[in-house]
Protein backbone atom coordinates (compact mmCIF):
# COMPACT_ATOMS: atom_id res chain seq x y z
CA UNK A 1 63.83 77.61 57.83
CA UNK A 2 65.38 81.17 56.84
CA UNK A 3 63.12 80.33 53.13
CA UNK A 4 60.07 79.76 55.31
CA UNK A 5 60.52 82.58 57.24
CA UNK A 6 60.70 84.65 54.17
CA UNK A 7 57.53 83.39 52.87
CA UNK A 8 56.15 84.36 56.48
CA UNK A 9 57.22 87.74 56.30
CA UNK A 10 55.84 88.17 52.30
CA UNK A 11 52.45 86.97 54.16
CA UNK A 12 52.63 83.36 52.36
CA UNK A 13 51.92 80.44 54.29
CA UNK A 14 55.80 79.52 55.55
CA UNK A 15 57.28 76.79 53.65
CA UNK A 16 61.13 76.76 52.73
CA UNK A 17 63.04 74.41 50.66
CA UNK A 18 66.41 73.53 49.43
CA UNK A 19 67.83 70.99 47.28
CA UNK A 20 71.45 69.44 48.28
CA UNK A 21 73.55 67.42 45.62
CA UNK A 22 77.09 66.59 47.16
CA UNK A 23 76.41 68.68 50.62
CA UNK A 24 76.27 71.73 48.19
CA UNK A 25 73.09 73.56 48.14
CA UNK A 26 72.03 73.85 44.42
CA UNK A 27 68.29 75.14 44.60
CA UNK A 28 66.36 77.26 46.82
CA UNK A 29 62.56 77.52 46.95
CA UNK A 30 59.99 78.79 49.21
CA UNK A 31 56.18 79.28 48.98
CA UNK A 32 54.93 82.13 46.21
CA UNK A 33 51.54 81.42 45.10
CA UNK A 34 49.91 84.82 46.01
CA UNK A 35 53.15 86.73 44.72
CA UNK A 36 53.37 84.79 41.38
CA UNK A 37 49.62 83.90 40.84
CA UNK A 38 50.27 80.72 40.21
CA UNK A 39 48.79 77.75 42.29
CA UNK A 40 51.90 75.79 41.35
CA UNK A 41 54.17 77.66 43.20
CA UNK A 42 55.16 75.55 46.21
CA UNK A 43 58.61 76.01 47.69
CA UNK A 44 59.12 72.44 46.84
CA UNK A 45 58.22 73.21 42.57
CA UNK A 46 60.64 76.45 43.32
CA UNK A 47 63.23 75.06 44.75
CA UNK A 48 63.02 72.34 41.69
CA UNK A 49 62.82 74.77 39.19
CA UNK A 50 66.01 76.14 40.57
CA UNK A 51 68.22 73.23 41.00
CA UNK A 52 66.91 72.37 37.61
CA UNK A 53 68.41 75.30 36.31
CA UNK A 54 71.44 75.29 38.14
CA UNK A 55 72.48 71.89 36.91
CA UNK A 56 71.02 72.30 33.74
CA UNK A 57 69.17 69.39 33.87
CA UNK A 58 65.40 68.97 34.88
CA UNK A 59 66.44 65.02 36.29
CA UNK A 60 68.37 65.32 39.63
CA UNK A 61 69.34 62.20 40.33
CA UNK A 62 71.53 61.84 43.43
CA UNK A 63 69.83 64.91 45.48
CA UNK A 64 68.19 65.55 48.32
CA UNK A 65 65.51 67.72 49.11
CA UNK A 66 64.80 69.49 52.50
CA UNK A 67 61.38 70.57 53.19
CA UNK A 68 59.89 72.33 56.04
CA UNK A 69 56.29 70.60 55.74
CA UNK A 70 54.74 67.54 54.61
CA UNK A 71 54.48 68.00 50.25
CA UNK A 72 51.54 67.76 48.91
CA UNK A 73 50.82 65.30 45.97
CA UNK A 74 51.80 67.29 43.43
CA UNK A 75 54.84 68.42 44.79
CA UNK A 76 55.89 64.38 45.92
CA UNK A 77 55.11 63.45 42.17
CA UNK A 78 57.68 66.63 41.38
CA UNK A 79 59.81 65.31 42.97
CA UNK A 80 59.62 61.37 42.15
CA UNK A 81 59.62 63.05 38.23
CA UNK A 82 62.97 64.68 38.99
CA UNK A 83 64.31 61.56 40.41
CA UNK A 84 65.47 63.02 43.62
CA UNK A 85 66.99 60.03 45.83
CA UNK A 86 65.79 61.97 49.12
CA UNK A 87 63.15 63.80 50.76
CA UNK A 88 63.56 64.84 54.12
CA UNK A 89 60.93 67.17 55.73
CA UNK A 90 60.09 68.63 59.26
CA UNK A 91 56.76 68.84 60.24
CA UNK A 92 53.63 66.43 58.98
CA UNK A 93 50.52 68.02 57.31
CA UNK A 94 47.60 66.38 58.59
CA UNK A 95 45.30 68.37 55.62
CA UNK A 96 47.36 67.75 52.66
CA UNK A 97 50.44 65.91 53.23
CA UNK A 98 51.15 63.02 50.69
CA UNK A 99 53.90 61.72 51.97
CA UNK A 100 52.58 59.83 55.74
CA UNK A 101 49.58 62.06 56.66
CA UNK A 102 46.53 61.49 54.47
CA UNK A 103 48.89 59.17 51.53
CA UNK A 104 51.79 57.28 51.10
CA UNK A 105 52.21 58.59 47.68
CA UNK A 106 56.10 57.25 47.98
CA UNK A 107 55.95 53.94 48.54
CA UNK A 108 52.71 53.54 45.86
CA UNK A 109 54.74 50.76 43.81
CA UNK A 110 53.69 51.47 40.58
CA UNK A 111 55.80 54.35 40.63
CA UNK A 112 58.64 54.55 37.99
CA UNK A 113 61.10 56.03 40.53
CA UNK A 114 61.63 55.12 44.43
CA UNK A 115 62.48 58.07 46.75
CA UNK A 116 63.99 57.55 50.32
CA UNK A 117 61.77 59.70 53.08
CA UNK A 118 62.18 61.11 56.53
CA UNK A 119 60.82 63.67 58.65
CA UNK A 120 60.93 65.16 61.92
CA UNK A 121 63.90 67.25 61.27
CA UNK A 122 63.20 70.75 62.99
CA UNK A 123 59.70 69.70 63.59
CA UNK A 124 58.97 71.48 66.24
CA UNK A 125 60.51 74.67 64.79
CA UNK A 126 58.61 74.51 61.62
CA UNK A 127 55.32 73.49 63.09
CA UNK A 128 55.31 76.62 65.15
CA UNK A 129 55.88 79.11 62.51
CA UNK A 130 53.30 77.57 60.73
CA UNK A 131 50.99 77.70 63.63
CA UNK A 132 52.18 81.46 63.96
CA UNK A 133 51.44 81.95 60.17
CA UNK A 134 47.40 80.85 60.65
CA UNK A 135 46.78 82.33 64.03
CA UNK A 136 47.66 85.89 62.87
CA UNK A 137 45.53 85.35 59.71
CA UNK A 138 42.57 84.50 62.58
């Protein structure tokens, strides 16, 4: 939450998240597309990029990933690519969210890699600074 709140602050839509391996945080991410330009920049890609780079390794097996929202499809084929056991996010995205709003991008079996998902964690925290985020851009 402390990375979406960041990205709420740097006026970018507030989405934080971390990657775990071990109970160790080993990547941080939150949202940067206006900042960096780059449409690409999803906390979840950042956060990737980082544990990536921290392990020296772009494959992550036996991780976790913590989201504060629903990814989006290119994000949840991220992270099936870096073959993540776990994805466990807070609030749904009824607009974009791959995972159990508008897809169930995870459990399409003709995927080379399986990921384990669950949400609800913090929800109702992360569904309000969102809701913050878009009613002061009203």
């Amino acid at each position: 939450m402390e990375l979406a709140r960041e990205s709420f602050f740097k006026d970018e839509v507030p989405v934080g998240a971390v990657v775990v391996k071990e109970n160790i945080i080993i990547g941080r991410g939150r949202n940067t597309v206006i900042a960096d330009n780059d449409v690409s920049s999803h906390a979840e890609i950042n956060a990737l990029r980082s544990a990536s780079k921290e392990l020296n390794n772009f494959r992550l097996n036996g991780c976790t990933i913590y989201v504060t929202l629903e990814p989006c499809h290119m994000c949840a084929k991220a992270i099936v690519d870096a073959r993540l056991d776990k994805l466990v996010f807070a609030a749904k995205e009824p607009k974009t969210g791959s995972i159990c709003s508008i897809d169930n991008f995870l459990e399409n079996k003709a995927l080379n890699h399986l990921v384990e998902f669950k949400y609800g964690l913090s929800e109702e925290i992360s569904a309000n600074l969102l809701k913050d985020f878009f009613k002061q851009k009203r």
